[in-house]
C-alpha atoms as a PDB file:
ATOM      1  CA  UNK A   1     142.000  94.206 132.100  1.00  0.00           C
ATOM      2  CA  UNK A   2     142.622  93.246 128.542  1.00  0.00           C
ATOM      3  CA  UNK A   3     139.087  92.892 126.697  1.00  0.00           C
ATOM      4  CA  UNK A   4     138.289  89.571 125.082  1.00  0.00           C
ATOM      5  CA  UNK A   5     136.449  88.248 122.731  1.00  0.00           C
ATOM      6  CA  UNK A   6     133.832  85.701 122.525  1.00  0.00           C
ATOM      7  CA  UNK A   7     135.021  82.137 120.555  1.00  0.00           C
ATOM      8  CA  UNK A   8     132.372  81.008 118.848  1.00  0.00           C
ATOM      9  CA  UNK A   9     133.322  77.419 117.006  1.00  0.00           C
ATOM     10  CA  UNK A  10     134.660  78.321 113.620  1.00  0.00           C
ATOM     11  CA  UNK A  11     132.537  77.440 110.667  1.00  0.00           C
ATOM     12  CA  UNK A  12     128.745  77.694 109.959  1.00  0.00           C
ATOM     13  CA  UNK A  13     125.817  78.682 112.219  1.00  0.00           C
ATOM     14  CA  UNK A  14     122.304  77.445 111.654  1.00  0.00           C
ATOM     15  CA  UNK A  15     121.383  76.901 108.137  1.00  0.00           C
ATOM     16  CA  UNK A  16     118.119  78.906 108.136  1.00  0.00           C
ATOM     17  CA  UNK A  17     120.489  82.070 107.517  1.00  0.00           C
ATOM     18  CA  UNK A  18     121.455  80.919 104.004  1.00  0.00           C
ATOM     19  CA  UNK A  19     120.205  82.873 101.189  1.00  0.00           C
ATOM     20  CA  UNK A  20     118.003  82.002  98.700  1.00  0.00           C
ATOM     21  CA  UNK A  21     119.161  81.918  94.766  1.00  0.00           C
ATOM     22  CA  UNK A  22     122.258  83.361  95.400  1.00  0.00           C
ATOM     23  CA  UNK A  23     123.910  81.345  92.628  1.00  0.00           C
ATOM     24  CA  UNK A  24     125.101  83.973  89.845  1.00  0.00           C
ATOM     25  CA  UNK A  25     123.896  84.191  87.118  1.00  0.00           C
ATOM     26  CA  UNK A  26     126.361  82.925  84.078  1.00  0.00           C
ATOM     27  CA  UNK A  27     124.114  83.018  81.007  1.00  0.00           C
ATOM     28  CA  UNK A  28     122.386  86.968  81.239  1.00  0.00           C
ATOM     29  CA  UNK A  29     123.982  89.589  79.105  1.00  0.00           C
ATOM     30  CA  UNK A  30     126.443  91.786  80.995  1.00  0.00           C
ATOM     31  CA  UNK A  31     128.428  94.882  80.861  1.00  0.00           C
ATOM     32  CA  UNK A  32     131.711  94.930  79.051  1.00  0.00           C
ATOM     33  CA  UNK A  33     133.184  96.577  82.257  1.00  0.00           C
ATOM     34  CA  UNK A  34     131.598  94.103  84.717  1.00  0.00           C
ATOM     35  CA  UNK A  35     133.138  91.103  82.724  1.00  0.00           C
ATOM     36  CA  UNK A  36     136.307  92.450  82.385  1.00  0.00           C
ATOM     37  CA  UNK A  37     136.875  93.291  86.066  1.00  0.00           C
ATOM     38  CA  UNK A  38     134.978  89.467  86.359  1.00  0.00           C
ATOM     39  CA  UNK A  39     137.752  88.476  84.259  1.00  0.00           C
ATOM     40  CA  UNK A  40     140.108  89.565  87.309  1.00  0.00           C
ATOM     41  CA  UNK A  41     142.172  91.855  84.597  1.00  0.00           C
ATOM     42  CA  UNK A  42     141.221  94.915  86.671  1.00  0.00           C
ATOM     43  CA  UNK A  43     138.375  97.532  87.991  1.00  0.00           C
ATOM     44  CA  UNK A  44     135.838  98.438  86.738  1.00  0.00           C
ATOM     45  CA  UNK A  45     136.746 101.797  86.512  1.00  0.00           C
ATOM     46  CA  UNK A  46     139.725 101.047  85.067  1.00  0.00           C
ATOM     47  CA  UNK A  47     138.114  99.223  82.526  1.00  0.00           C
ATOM     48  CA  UNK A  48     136.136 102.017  81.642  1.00  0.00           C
ATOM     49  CA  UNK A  49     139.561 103.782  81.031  1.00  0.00           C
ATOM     50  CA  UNK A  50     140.876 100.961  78.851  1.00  0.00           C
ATOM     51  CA  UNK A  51     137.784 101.406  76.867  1.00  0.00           C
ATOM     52  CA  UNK A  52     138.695 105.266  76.146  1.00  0.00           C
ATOM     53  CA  UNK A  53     142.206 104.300  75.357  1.00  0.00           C
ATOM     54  CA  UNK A  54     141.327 102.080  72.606  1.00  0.00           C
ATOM     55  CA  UNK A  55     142.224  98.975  74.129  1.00  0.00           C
ATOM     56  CA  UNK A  56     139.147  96.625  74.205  1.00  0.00           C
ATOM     57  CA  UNK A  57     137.590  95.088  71.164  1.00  0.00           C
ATOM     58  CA  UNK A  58     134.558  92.896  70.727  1.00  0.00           C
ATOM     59  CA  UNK A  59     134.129  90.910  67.870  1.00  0.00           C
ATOM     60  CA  UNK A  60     136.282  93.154  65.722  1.00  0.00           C
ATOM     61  CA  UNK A  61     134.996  96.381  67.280  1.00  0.00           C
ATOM     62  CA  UNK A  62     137.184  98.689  68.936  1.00  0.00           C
ATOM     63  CA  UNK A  63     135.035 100.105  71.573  1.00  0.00           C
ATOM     64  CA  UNK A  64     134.673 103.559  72.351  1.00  0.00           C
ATOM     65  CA  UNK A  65     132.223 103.834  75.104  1.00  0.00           C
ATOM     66  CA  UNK A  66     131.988 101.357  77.951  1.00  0.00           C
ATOM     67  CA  UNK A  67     127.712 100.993  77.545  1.00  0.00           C
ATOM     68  CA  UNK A  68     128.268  97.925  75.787  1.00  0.00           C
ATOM     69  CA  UNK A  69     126.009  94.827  76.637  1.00  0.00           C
ATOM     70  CA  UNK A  70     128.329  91.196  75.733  1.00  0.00           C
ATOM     71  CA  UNK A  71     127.015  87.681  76.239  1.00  0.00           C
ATOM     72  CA  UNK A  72     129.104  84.161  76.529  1.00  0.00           C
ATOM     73  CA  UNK A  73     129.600  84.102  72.943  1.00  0.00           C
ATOM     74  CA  UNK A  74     131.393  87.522  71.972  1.00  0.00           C
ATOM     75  CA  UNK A  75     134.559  87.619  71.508  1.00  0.00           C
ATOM     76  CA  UNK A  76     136.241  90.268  73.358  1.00  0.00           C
ATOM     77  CA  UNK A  77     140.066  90.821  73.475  1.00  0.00           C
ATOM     78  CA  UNK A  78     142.110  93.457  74.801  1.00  0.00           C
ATOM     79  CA  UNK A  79     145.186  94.607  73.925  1.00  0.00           C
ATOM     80  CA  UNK A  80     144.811  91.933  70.740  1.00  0.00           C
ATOM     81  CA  UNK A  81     144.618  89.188  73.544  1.00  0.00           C
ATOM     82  CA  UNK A  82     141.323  86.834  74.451  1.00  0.00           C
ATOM     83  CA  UNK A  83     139.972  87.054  78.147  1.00  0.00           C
ATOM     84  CA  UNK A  84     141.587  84.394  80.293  1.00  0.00           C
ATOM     85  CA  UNK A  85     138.590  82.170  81.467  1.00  0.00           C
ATOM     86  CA  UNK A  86     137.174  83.496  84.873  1.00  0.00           C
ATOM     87  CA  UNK A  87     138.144  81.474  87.898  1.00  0.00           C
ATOM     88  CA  UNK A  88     135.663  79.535  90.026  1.00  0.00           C
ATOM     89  CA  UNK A  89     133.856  81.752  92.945  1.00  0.00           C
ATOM     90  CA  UNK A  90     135.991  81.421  96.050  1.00  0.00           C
ATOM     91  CA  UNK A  91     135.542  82.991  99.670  1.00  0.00           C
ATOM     92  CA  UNK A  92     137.474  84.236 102.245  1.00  0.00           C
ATOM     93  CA  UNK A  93     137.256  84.588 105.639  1.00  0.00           C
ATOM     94  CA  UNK A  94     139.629  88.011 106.858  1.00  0.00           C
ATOM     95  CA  UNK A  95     139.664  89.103 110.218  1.00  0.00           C
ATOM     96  CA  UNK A  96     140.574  92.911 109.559  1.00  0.00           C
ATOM     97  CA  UNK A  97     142.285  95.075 112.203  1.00  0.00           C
ATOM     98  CA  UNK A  98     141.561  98.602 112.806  1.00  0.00           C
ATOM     99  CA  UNK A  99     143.550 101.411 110.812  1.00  0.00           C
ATOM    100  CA  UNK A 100     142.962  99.945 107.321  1.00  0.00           C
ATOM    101  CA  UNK A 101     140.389 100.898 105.017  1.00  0.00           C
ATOM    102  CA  UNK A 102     138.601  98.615 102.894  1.00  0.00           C
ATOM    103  CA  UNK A 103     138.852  99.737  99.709  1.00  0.00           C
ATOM    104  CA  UNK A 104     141.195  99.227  96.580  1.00  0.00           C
ATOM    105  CA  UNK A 105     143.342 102.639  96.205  1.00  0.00           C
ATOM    106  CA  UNK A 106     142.984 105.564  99.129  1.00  0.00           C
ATOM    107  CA  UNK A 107     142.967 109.249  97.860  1.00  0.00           C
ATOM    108  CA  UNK A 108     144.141 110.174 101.554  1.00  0.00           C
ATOM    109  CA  UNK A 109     146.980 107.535 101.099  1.00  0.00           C
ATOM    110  CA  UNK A 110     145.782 105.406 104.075  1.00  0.00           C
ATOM    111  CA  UNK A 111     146.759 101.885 104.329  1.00  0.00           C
ATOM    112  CA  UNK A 112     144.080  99.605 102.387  1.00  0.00           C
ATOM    113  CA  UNK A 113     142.837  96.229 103.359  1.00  0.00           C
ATOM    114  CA  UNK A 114     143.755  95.098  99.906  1.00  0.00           C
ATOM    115  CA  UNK A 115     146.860  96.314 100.479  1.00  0.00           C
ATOM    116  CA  UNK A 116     147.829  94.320 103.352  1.00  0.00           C
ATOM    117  CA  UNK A 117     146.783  91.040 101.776  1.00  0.00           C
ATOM    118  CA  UNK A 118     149.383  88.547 100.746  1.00  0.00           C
ATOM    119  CA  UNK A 119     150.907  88.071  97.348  1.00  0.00           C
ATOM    120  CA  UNK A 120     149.345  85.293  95.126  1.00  0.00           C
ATOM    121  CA  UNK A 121     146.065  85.750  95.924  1.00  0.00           C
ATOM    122  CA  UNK A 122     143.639  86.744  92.939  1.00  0.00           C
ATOM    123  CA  UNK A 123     141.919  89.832  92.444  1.00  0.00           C
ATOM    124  CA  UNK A 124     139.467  90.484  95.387  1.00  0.00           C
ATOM    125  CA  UNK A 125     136.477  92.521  96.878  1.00  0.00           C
ATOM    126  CA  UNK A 126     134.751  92.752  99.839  1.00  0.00           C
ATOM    127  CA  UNK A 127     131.367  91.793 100.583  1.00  0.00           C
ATOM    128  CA  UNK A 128     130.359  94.694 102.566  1.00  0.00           C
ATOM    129  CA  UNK A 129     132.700  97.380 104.480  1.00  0.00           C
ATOM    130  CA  UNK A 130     133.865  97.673 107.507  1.00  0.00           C
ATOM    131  CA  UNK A 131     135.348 101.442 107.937  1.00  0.00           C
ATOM    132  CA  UNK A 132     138.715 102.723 109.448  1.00  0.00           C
ATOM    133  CA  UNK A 133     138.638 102.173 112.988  1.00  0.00           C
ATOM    134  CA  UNK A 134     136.525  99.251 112.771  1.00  0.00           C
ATOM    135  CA  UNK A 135     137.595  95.249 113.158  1.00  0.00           C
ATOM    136  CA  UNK A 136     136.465  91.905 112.901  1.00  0.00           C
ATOM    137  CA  UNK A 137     135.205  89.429 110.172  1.00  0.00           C
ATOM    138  CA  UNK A 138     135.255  90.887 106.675  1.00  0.00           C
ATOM    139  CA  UNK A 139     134.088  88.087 103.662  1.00  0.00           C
ATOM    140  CA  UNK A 140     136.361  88.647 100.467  1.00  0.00           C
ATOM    141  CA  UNK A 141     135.636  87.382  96.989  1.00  0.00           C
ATOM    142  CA  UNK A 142     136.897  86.591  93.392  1.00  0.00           C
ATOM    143  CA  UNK A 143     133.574  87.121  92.105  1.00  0.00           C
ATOM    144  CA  UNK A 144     131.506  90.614  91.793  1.00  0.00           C
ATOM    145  CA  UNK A 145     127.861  88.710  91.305  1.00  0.00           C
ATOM    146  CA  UNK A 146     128.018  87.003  94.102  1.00  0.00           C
ATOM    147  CA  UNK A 147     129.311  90.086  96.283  1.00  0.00           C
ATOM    148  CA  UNK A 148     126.292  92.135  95.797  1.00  0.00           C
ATOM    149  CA  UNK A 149     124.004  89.414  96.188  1.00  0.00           C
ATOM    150  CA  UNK A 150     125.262  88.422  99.621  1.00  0.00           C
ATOM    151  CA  UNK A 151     125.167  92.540 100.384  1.00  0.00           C
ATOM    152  CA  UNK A 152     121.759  92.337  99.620  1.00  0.00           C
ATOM    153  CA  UNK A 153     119.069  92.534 102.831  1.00  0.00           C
ATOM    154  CA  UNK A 154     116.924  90.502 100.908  1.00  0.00           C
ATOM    155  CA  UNK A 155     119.342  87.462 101.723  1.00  0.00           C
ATOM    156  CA  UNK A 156     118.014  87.729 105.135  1.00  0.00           C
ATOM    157  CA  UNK A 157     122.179  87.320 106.388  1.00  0.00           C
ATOM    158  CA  UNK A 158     122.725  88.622 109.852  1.00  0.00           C
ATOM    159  CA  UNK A 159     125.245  90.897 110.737  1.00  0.00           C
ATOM    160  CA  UNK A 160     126.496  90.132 114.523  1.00  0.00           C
ATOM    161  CA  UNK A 161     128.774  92.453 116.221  1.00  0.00           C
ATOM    162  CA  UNK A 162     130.712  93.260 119.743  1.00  0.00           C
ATOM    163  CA  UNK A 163     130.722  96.885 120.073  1.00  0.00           C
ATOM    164  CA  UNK A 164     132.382  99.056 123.082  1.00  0.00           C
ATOM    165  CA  UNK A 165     130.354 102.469 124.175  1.00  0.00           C
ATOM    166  CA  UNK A 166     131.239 105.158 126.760  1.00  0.00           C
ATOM    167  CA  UNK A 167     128.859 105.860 129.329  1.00  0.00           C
ATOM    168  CA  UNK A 168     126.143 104.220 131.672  1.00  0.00           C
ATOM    169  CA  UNK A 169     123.875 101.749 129.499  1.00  0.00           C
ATOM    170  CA  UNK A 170     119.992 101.358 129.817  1.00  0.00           C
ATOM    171  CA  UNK A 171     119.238  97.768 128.924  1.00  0.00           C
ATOM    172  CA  UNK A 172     115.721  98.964 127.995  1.00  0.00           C
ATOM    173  CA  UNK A 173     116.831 101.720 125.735  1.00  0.00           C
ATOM    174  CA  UNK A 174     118.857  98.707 123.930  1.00  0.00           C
ATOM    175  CA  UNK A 175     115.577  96.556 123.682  1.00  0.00           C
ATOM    176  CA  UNK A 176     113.450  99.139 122.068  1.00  0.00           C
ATOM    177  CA  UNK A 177     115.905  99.105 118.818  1.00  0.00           C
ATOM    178  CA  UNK A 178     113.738  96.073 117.824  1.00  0.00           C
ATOM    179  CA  UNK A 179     111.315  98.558 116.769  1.00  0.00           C
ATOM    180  CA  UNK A 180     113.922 100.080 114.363  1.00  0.00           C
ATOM    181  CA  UNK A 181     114.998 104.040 115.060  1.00  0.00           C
ATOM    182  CA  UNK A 182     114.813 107.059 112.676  1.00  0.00           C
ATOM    183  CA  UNK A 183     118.179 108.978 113.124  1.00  0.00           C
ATOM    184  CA  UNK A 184     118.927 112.416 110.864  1.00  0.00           C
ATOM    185  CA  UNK A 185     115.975 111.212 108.528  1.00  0.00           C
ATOM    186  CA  UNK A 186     116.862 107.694 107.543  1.00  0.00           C
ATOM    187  CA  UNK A 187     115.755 105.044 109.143  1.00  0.00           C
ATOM    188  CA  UNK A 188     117.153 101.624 110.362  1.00  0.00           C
ATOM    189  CA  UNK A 189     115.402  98.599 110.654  1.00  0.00           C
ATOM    190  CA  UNK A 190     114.544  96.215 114.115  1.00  0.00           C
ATOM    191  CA  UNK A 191     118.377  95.848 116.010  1.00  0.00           C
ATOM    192  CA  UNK A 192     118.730  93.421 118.493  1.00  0.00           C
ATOM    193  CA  UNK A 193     121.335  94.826 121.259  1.00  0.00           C
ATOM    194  CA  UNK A 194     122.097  93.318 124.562  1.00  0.00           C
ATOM    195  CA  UNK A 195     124.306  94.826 127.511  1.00  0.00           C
ATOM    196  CA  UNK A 196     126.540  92.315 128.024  1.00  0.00           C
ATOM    197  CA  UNK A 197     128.477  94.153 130.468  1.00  0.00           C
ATOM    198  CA  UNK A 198     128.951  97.267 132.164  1.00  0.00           C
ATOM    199  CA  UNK A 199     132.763  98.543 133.507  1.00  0.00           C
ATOM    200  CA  UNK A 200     133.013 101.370 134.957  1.00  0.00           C
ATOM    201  CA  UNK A 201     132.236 104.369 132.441  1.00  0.00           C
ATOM    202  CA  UNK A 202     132.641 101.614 129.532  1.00  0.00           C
ATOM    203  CA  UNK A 203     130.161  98.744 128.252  1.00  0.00           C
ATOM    204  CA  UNK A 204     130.024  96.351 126.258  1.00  0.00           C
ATOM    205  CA  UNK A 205     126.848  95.299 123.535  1.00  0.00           C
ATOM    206  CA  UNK A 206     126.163  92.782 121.251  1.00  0.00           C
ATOM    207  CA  UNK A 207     124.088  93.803 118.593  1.00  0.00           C
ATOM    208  CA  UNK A 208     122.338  91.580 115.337  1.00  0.00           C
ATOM    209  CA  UNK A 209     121.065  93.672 112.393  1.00  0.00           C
ATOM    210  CA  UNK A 210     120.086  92.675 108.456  1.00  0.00           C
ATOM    211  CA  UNK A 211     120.243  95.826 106.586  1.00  0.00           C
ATOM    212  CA  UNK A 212     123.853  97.193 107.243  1.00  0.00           C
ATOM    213  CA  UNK A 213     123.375 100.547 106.105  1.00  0.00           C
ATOM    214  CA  UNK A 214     126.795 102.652 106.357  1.00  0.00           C
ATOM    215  CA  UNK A 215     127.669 102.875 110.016  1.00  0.00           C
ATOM    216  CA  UNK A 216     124.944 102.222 110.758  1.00  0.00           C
ATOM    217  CA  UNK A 217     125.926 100.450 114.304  1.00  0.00           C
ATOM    218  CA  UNK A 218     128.238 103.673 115.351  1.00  0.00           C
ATOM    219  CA  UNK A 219     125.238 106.397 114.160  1.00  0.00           C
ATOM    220  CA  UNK A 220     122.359 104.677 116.301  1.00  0.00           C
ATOM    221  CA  UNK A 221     124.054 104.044 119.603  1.00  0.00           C
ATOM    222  CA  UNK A 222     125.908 107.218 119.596  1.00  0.00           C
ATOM    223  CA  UNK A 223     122.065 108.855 118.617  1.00  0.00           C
ATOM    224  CA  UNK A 224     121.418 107.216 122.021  1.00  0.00           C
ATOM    225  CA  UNK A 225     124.412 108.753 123.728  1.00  0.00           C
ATOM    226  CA  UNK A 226     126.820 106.197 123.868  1.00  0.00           C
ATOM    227  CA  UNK A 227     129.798 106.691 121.434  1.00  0.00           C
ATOM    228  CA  UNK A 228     131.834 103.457 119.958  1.00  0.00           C
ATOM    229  CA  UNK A 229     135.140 103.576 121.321  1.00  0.00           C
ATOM    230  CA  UNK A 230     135.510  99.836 119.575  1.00  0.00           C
ATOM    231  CA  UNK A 231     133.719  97.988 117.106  1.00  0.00           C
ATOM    232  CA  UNK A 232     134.375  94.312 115.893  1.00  0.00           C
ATOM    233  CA  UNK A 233     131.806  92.006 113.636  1.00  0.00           C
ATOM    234  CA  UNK A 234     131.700  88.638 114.945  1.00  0.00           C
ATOM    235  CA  UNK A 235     129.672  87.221 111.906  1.00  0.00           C
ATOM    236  CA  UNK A 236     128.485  87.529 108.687  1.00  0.00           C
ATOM    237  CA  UNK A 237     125.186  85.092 107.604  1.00  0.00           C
ATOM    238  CA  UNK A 238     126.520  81.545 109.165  1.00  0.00           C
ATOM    239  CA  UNK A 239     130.177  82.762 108.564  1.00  0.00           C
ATOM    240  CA  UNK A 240     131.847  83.696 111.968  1.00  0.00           C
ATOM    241  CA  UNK A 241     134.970  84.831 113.168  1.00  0.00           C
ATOM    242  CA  UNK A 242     135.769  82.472 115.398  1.00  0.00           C
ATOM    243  CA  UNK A 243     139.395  81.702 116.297  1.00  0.00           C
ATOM    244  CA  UNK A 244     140.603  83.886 113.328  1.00  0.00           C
ATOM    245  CA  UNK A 245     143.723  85.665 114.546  1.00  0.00           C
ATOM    246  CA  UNK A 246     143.919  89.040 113.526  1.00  0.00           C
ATOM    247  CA  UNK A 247     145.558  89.894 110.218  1.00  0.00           C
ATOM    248  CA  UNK A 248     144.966  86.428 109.022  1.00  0.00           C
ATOM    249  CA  UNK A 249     143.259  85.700 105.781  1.00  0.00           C
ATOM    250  CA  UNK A 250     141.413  81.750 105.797  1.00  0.00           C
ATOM    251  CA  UNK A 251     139.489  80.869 102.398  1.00  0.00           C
ATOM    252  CA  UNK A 252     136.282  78.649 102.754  1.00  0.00           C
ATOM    253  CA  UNK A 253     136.694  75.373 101.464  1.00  0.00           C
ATOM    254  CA  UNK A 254     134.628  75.057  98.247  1.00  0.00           C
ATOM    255  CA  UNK A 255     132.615  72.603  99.468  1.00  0.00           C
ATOM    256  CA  UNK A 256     131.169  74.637 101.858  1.00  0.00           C
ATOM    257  CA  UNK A 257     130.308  77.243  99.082  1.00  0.00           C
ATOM    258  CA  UNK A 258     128.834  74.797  97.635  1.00  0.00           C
ATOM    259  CA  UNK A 259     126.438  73.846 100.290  1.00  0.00           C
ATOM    260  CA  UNK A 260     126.015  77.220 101.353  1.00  0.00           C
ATOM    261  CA  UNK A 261     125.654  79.085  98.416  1.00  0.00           C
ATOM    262  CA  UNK A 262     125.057  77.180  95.105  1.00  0.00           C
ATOM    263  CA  UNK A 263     128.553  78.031  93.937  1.00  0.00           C
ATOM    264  CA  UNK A 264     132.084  77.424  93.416  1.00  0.00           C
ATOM    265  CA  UNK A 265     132.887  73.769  92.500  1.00  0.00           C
ATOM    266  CA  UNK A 266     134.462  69.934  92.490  1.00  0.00           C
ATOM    267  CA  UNK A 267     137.996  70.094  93.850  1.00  0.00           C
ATOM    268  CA  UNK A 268     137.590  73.341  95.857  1.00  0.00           C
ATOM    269  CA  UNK A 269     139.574  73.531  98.751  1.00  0.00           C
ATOM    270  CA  UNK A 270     140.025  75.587 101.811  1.00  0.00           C
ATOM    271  CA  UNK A 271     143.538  76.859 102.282  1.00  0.00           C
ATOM    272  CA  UNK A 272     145.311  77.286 105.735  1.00  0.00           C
ATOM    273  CA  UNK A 273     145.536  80.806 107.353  1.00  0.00           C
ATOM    274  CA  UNK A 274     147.950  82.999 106.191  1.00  0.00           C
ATOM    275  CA  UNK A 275     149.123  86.342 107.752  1.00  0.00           C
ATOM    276  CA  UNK A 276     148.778  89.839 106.487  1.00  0.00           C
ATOM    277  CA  UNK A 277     149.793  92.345 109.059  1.00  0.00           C
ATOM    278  CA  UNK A 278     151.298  92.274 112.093  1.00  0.00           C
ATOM    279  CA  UNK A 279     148.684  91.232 115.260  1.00  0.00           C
END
């Protein structure tokens, strides 16, 4: 038997999981790195490396060290050229498959989520991780503040997943996560986990959690002695992934940002699904 996944309706869920003040901030002094990379002209890191090259100049300055502090008003060029103005904050919606890694460049030469994104799209980052041999909803952005604000546990987001273990399941051992668990000295906060169903030597859980610590889902239930054989996020604060087929890549329509989140702006549209890999 194939295993399926639950269809939630696509769109929002209830809209006391929006987070407060998330608007970023436009007017506060920021790094010289930070804007550049804001700028979508690269990383941050390679920034920094533009920076030692010579490359970056603010209000006549060349720069030689990236601890600069810039505001709206300084004039910063690079390469002799003036910053192109930063785009609007947009959102997507990806539904990653397992075997790519979600990050920008690979030192062990695996294939990257970025990657395997379609041509045309601006400079992105993820909001959150999801690691190798994990799937699901990942949220992709245009915009770095608004990134680690929505990464934040103080935004109160939910993290909902669908997560396959080995072995024979004890619904109570599930319910005391609410409690939060200590495993290898750091602690996790209150999980809510459910046996949905048991197969054989396989089940499956659904589990909510805030804090999204790194793996943290895999390192608690296998602390209780049931490895993840598969592990997909069904939603992100009121983002889901619904009918999202995998591989595909959906931005949310800028109204809904709006609403939502305080940002992005007039005009904003969503765009259709478009593919990325192979499903």
């Amino acid at each position: 038997m194939r295993d399926s996944l639950p269809q939630p309706t696509p769109g929002l869920t209830h809209d006391r999981e929006r987070p407060q003040g998330v608007a970023p901030d436009r007017i506060a002094p920021q790094r010289i790195a930070k804007v550049l990379a804001r700028a979508g002209l690269c990383s941050r890191r390679d920034a920094e490396r533009w920076i030692a090259e010579g490359r970056v100049a603010v209000d006549g300055t060349v720069l030689t060290t990236p601890a600069v502090t810039v505001t709206p008003d300084s004039n910063i060029r690079v390469d002799g050229k003036p910053l192109p103005q930063p785009e609007r904050a947009r959102l997507w919606r990806y539904h990653k498959p397992a075997g790519l890694v979600t990050t920008h460049r690979d030192e062990k030469g695996r294939p990257t989520v970025f990657a395997a994104l379609p041509a045309g799209l601006p400079r992105l980052i993820s909001i959150g991780r999801l690691d190798l041999n994990s799937e699901g909803l990942l949220l992709l952005t245009n915009d770095g503040a608004l990134a680690r604000r929505l990464e934040l546990p103080a935004t109160g987001w939910v993290r909902r997943y669908k997560v396959r273990v080995h072995g024979d399941v004890e619904p109570g051992r599930l319910a005391a996560l609410a409690g939060g668990i200590t495993v290898d000295r750091v602690s996790y906060g209150p999980i809510r986990a459910r046996l949905e169903r048991q197969q054989g030597s396989n089940a499956w859980i659904t589990l909510s959690l805030q804090e999204g610590k790194n793996r943290e889902v895999r390192r608690v239930l296998e602390h209780l002695g049931y490895p993840v054989t598969r592990l997909i996020r069904l939603a992100y604060g009121p983002f889901q992934l619904g009918h999202l087929a995998r591989g595909m890549i959906e931005e949310v329509p800028g109204k809904v940002l709006q609403e939502q989140l305080g940002v992005g702006g007039k005009g904003a549209r969503g765009r259709h699904a478009r593919k990325t890999v192979p499903a």
